[in-house]
C-alpha atoms as a PDB file:
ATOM      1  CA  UNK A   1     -14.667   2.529  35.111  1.00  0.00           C
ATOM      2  CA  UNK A   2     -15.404   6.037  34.658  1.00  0.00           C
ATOM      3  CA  UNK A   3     -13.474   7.602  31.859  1.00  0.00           C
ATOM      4  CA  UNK A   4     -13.802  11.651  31.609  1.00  0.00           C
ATOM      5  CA  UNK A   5     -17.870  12.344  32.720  1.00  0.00           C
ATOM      6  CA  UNK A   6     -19.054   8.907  31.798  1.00  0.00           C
ATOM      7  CA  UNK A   7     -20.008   5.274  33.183  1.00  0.00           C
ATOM      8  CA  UNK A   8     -21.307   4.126  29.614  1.00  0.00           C
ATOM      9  CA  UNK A   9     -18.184   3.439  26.779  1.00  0.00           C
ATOM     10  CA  UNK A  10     -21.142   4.423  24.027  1.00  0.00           C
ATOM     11  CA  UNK A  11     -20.992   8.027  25.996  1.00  0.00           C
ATOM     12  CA  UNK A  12     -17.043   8.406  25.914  1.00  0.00           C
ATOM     13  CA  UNK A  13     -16.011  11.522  23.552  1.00  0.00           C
ATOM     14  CA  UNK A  14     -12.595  12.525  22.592  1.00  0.00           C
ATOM     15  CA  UNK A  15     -13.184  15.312  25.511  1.00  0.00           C
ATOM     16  CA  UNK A  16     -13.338  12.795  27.977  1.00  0.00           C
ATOM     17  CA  UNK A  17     -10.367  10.993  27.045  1.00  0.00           C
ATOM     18  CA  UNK A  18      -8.646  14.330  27.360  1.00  0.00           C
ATOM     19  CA  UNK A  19     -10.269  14.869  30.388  1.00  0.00           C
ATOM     20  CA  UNK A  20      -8.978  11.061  31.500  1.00  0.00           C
ATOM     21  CA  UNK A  21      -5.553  12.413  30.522  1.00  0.00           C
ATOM     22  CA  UNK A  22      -5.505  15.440  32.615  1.00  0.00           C
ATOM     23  CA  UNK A  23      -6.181  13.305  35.550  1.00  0.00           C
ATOM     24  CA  UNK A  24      -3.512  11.165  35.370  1.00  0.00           C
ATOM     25  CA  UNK A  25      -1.314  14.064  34.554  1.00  0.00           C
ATOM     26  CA  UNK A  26      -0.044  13.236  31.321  1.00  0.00           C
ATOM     27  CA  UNK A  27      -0.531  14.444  27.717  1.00  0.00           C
ATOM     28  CA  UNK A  28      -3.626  13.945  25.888  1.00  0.00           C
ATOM     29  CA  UNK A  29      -0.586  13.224  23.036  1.00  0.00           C
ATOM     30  CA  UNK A  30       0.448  10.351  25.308  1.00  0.00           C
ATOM     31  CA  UNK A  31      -2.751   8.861  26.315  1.00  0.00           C
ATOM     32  CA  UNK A  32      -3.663   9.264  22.112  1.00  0.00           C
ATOM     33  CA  UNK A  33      -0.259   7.370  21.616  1.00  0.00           C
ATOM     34  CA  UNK A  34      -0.920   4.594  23.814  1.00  0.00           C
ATOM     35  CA  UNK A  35      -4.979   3.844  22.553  1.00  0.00           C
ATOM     36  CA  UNK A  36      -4.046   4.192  18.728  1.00  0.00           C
ATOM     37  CA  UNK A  37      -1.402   1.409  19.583  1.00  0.00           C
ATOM     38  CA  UNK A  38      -4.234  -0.601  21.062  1.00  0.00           C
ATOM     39  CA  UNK A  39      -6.420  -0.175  18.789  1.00  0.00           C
ATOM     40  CA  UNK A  40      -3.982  -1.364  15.893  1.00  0.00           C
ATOM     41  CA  UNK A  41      -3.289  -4.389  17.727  1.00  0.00           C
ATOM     42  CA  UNK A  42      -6.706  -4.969  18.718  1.00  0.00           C
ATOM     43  CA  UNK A  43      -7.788  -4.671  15.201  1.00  0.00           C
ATOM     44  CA  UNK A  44      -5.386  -6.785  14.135  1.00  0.00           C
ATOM     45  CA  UNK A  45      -6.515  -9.473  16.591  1.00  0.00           C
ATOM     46  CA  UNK A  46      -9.747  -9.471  15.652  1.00  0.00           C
ATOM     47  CA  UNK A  47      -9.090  -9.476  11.791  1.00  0.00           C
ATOM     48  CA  UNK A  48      -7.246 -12.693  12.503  1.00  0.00           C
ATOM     49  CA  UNK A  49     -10.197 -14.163  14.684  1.00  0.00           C
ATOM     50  CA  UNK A  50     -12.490 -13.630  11.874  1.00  0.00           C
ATOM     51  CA  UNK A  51     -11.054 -16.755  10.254  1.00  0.00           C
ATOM     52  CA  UNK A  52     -11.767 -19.095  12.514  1.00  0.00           C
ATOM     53  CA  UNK A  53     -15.197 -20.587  11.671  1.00  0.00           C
ATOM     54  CA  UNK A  54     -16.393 -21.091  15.572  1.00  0.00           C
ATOM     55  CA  UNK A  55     -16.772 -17.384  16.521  1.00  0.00           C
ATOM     56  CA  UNK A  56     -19.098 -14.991  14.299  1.00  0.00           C
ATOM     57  CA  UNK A  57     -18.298 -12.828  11.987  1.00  0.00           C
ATOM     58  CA  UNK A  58     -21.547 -10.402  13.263  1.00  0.00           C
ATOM     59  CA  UNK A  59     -20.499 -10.230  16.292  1.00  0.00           C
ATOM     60  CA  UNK A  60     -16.782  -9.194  15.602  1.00  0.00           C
ATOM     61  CA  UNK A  61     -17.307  -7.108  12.931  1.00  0.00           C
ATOM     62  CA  UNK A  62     -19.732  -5.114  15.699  1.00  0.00           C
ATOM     63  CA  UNK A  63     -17.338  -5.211  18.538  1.00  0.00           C
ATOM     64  CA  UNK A  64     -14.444  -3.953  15.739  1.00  0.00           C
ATOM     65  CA  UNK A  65     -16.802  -1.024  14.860  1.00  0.00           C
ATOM     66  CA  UNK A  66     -17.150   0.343  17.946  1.00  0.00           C
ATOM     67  CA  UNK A  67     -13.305   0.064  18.595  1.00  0.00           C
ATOM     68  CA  UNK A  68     -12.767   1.810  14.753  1.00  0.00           C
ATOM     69  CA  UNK A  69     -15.231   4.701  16.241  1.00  0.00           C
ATOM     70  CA  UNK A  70     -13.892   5.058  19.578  1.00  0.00           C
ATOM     71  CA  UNK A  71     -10.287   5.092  19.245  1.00  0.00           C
END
């Protein structure tokens, strides 16, 4: 899925969100609205998954740094 100019999630900048927003003719406030709400609950979700013992910690904690930095 292309969001703004790019393929790659690692390239995604606030611009391109905007961008994104623009071409699905809403508000960059609305589109900003909707991913902080994800990201809360996704952070949420993950905080809770780092108590059970079968998944790693590593690998959330580096999935739930990328979604802190992005969003």
């Amino acid at each position: 899925m292309k969001i703004g100019k790019h393929y790659e999630i690692q390239k995604v900048t606030q611009e391109d969100f905007s961008l994104l927003a623009e071409s699905l003719n809403i508000k960059y406030s609305v589109l900003s609205k909707i991913f902080d709400d994800f990201a809360k609950k996704y952070t949420t979700a993950f905080e809770e998954l780092k108590d059970d013992e079968k998944i790693s910690r590593d690998v959330l904690n580096s999935i739930l740094q990328v979604v802190k930095s992005r969003f």
